[in-house]
Protein backbone atom coordinates (compact mmCIF):
# COMPACT_ATOMS: atom_id res chain seq x y z
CA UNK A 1 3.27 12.02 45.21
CA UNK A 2 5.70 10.10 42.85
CA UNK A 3 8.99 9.69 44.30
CA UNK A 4 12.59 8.96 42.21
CA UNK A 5 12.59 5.54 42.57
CA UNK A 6 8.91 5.40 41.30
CA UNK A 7 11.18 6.54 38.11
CA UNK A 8 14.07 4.46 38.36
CA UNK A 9 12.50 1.37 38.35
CA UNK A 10 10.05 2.25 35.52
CA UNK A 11 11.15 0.45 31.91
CA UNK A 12 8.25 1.10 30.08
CA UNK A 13 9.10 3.23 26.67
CA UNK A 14 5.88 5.09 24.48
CA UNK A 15 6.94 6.82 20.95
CA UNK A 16 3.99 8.82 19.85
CA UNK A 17 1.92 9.54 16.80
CA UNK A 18 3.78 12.57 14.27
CA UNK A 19 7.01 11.08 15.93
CA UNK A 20 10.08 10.47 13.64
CA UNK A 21 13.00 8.75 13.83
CA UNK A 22 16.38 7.94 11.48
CA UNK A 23 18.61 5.78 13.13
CA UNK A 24 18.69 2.53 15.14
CA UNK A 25 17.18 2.02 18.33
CA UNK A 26 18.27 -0.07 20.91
CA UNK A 27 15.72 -0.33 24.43
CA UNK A 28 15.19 -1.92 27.93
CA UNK A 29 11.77 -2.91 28.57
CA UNK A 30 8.10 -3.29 26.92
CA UNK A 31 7.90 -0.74 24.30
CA UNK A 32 4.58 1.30 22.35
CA UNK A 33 5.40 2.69 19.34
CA UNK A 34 2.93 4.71 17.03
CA UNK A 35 5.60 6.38 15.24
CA UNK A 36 7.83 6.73 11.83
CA UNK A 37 10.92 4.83 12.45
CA UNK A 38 13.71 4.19 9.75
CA UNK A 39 16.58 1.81 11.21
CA UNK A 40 16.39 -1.34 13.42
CA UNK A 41 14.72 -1.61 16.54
CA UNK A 42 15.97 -3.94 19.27
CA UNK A 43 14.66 -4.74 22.79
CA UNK A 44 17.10 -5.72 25.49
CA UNK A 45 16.45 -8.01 27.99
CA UNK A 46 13.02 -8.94 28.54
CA UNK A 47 10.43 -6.96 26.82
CA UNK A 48 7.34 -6.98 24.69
CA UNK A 49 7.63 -4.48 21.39
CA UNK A 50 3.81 -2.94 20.09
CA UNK A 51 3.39 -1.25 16.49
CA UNK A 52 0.40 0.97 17.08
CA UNK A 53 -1.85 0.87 14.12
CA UNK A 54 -0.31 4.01 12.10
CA UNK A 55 3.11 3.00 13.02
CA UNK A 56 5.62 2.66 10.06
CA UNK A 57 8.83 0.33 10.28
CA UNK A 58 11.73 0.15 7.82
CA UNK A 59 14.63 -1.94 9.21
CA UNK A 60 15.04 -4.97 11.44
CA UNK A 61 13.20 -5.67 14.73
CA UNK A 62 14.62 -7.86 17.15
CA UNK A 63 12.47 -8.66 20.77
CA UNK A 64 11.18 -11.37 22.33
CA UNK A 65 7.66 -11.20 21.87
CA UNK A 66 5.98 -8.56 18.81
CA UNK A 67 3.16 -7.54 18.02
CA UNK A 68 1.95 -5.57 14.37
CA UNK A 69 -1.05 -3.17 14.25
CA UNK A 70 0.88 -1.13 11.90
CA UNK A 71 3.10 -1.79 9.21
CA UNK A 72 7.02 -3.40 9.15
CA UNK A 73 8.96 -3.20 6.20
CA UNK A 74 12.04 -5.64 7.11
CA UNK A 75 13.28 -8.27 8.91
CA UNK A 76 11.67 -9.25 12.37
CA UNK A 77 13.45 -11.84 14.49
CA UNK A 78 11.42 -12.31 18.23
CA UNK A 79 12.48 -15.74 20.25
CA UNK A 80 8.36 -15.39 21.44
CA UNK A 81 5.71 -14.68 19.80
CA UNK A 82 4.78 -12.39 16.97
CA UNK A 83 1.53 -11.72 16.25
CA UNK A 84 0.26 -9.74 13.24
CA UNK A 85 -3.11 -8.15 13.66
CA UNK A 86 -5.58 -7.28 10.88
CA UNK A 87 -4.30 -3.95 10.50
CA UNK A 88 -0.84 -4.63 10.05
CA UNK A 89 0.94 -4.74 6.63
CA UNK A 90 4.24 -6.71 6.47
CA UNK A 91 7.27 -7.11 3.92
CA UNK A 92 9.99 -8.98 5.08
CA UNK A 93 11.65 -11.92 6.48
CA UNK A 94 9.88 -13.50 10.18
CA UNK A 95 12.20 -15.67 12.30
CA UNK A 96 10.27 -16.49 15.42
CA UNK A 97 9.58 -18.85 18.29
CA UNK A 98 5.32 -18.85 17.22
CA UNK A 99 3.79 -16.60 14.49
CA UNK A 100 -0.01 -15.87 14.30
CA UNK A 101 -1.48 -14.05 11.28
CA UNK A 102 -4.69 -12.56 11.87
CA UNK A 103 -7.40 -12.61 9.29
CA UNK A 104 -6.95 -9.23 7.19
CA UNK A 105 -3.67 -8.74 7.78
CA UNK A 106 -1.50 -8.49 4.78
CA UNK A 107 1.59 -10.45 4.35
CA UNK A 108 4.59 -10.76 2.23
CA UNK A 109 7.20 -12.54 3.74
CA UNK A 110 9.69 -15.81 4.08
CA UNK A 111 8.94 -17.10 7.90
CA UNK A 112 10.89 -19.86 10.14
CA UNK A 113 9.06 -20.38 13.46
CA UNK A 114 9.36 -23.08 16.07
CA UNK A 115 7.27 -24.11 18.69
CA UNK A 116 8.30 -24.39 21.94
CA UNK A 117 5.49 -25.94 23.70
């Protein structure tokens, strides 16, 4: 049986497929998103942000650590890592802490990273 604080403690978000959103999110936690989203997208705290393949972004994303099966149109600025799978299509600006481009992955963009190793 799940109990309240099972639920209160739980910072885990999921937006799923046919979802759509106008406006700007802001969230606490690791996030899954496999939806239509047109505004920025920012994770609080400590968190890891996922663009399902399918997933469509127009805005800015700010997190600490990204990753792209999907496709961003925008700016993306993630103090970890982002990492852009071979699914993903991308338009925009990348600030970053590390950046990996997979092989097939499409990519238009201006990118700063810095390595923090």
């Amino acid at each position: 049986m799940i109990n309240d604080q099972d639920f209160k403690d739980f910072h885990y978000n999921v937006f799923g497929a046919k979802t759509r959103i106008n406006g700007d999110i802001i969230l606490a936690g690791d996030a899954i998103i496999n939806s239509s989203i047109e505004g920025s997208i920012e994770i609080k705290d400590t968190g890891k942000l996922v663009l399902e393949r399918g997933s469509f972004v127009k805005g800015k994303i700010k997190a600490i650590d990204l990753e792209i099966f999907g496709q961003v149109e925008g700016d993306i600025e993630c103090s970890g890592l982002v990492s852009i799978r071979s699914s993903a299509v991308v338009t925009g600006s990348i600030k970053s802490g590390r950046l990996v481009i997979y092989p097939g992955a499409v990519v238009e963009m201006n990118a700063s990273s810095q390595d923090q190793t």
